[in-house]
C-alpha atoms as a PDB file:
ATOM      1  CA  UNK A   1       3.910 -14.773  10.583  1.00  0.00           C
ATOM      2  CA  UNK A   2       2.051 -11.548   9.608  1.00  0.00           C
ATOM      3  CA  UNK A   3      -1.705 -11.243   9.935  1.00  0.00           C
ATOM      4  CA  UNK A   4      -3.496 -11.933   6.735  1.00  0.00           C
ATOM      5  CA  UNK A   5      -4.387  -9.098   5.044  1.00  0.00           C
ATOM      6  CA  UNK A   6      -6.117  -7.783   1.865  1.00  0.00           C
ATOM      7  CA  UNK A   7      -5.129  -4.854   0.245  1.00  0.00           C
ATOM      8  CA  UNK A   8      -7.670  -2.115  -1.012  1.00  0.00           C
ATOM      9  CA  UNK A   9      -6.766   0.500  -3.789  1.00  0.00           C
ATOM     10  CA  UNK A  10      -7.468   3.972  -2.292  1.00  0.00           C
ATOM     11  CA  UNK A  11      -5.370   6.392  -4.382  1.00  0.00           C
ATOM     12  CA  UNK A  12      -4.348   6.261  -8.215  1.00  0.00           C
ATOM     13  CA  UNK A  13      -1.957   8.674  -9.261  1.00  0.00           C
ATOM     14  CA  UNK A  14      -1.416  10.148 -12.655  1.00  0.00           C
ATOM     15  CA  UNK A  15      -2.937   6.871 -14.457  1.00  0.00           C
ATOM     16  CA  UNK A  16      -6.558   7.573 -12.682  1.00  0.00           C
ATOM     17  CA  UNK A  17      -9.987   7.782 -15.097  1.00  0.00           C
ATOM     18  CA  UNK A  18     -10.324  10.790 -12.325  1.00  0.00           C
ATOM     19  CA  UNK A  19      -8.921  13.107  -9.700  1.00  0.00           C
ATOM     20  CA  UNK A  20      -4.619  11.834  -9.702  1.00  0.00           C
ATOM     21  CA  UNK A  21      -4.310  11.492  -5.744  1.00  0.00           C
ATOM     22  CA  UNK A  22      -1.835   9.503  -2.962  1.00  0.00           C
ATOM     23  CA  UNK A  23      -1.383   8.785   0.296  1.00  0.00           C
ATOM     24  CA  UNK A  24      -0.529  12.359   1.946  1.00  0.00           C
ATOM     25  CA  UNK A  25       2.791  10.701   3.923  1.00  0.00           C
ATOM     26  CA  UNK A  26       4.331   9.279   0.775  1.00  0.00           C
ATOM     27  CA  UNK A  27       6.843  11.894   1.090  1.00  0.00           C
ATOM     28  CA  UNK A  28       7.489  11.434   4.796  1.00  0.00           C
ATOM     29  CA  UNK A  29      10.298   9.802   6.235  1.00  0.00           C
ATOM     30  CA  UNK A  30       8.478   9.202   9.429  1.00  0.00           C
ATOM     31  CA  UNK A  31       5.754   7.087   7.656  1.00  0.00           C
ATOM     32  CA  UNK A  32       8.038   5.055   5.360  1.00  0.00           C
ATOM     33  CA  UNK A  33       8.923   1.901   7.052  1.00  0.00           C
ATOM     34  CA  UNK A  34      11.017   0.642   3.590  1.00  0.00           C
ATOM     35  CA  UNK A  35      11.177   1.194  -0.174  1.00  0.00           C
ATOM     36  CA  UNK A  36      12.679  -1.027  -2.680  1.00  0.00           C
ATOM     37  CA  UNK A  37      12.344  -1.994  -6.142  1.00  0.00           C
ATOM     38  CA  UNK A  38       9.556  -4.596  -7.238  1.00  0.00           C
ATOM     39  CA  UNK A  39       8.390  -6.351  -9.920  1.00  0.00           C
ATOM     40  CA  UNK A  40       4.773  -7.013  -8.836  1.00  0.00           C
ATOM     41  CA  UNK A  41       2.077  -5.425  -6.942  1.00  0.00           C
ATOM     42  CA  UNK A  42       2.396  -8.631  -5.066  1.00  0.00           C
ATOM     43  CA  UNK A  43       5.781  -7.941  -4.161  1.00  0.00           C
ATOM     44  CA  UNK A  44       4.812  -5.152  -2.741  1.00  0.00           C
ATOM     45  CA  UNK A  45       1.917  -6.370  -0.692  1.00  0.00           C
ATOM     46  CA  UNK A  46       4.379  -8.843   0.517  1.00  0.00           C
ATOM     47  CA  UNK A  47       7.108  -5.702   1.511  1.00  0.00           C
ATOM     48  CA  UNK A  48       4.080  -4.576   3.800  1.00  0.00           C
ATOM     49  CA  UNK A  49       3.321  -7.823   5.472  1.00  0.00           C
ATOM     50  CA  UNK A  50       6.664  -7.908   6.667  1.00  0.00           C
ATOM     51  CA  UNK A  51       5.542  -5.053   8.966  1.00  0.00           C
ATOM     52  CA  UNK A  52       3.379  -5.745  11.839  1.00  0.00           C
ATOM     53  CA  UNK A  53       2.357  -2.057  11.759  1.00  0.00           C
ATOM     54  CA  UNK A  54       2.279  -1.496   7.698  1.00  0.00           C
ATOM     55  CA  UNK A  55      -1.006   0.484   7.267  1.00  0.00           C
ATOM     56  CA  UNK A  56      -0.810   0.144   3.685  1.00  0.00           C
ATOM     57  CA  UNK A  57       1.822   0.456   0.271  1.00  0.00           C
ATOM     58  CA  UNK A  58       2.540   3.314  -2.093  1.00  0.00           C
ATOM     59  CA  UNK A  59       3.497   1.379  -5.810  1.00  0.00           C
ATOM     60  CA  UNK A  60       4.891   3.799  -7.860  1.00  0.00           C
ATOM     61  CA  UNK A  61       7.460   4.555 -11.020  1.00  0.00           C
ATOM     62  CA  UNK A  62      10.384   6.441 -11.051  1.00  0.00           C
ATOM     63  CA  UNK A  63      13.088   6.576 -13.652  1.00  0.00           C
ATOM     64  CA  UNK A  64      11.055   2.949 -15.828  1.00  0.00           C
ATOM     65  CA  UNK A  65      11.773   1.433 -12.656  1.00  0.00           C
ATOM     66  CA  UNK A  66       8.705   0.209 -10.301  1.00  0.00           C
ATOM     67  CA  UNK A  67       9.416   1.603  -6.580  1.00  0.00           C
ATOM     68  CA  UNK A  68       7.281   0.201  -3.554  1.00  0.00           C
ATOM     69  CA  UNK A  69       7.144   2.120  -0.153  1.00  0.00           C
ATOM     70  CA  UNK A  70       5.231   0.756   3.099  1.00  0.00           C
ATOM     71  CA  UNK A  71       3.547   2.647   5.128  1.00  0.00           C
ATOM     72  CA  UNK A  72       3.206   2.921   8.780  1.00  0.00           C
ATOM     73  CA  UNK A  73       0.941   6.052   8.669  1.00  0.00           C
ATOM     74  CA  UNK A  74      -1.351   6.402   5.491  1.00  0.00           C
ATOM     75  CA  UNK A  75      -1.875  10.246   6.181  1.00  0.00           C
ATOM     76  CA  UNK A  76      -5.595  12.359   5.626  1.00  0.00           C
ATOM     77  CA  UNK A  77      -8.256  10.283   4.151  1.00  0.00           C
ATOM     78  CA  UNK A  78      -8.783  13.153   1.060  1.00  0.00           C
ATOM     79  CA  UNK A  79      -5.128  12.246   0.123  1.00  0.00           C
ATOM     80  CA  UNK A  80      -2.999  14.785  -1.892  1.00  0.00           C
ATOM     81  CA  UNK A  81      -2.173  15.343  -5.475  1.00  0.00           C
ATOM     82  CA  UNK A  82      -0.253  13.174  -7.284  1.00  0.00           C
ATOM     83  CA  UNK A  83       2.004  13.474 -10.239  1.00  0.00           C
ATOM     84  CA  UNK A  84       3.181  10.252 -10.962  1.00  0.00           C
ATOM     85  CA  UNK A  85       1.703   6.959 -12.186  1.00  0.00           C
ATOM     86  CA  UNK A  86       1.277   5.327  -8.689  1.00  0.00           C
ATOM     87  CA  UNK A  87      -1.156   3.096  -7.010  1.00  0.00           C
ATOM     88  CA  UNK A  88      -1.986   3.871  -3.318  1.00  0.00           C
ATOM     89  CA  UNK A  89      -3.819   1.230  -1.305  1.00  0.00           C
ATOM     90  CA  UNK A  90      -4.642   0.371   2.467  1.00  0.00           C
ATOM     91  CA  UNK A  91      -3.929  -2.977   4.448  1.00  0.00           C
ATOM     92  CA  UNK A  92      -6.766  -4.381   5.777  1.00  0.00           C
ATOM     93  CA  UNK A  93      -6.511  -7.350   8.455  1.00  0.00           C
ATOM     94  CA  UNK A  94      -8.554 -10.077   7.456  1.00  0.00           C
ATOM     95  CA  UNK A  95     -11.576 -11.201  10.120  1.00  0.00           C
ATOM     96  CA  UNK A  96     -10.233 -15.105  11.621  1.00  0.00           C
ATOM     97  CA  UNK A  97     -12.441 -17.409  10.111  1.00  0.00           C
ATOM     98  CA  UNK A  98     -13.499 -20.588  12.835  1.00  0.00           C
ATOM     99  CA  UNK A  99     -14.189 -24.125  10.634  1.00  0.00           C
ATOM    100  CA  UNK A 100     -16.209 -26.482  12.767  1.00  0.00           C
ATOM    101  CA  UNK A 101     -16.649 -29.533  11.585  1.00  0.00           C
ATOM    102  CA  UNK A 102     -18.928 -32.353  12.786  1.00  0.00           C
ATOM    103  CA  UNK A 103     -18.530 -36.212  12.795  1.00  0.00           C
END
């Protein structure tokens, strides 16, 4: 199974109180491990966990319909413009956790 993960909102496109930004490799082939439809941002953090090396998702709508892409390469940290509604966010792995317990 896939490392847990959380996943942090970097980037919101055209929707965002301020600058409209995204990942800079949305557009790349070489960074786009899969896209598909989805229903959910959950679905979508899902699509990425099936990738040991998804760095993060790029949620986004095209034609009404809600498009996910993972990412194996989340580009320059400033990002690039966007001009769609679109949600960019990074994968990060979650620290193990160790229970002890005592008897």
């Amino acid at each position: 199974t896939a490392a847990p993960s959380t996943y942090v909102v970097v980037f919101r496109g055209l929707q965002s109180q301020t600058e409209a930004l995204e990942f800079s490799t949305v557009g790349s082939p070489d960074a786009i491990l899969a896209t598909t439809a989805v229903a959910t941002g959950l679905e979508c953090e899902e699509l990425c966990q099936l990738f040991g090396d998804c760095k993060g998702f790029y949620l986004f709508i095209q034609s009404d319909v809600i498009l996910c892409s993972a990412l194996s390469d989340l580009g320059t940290e400033e990002g690039v413009p966007s001009s769609v509604v679109s949600v960019s966010a990074k994968r990060v792995l979650d620290e193990p956790t160790t229970t002890t317990t005592t008897t």
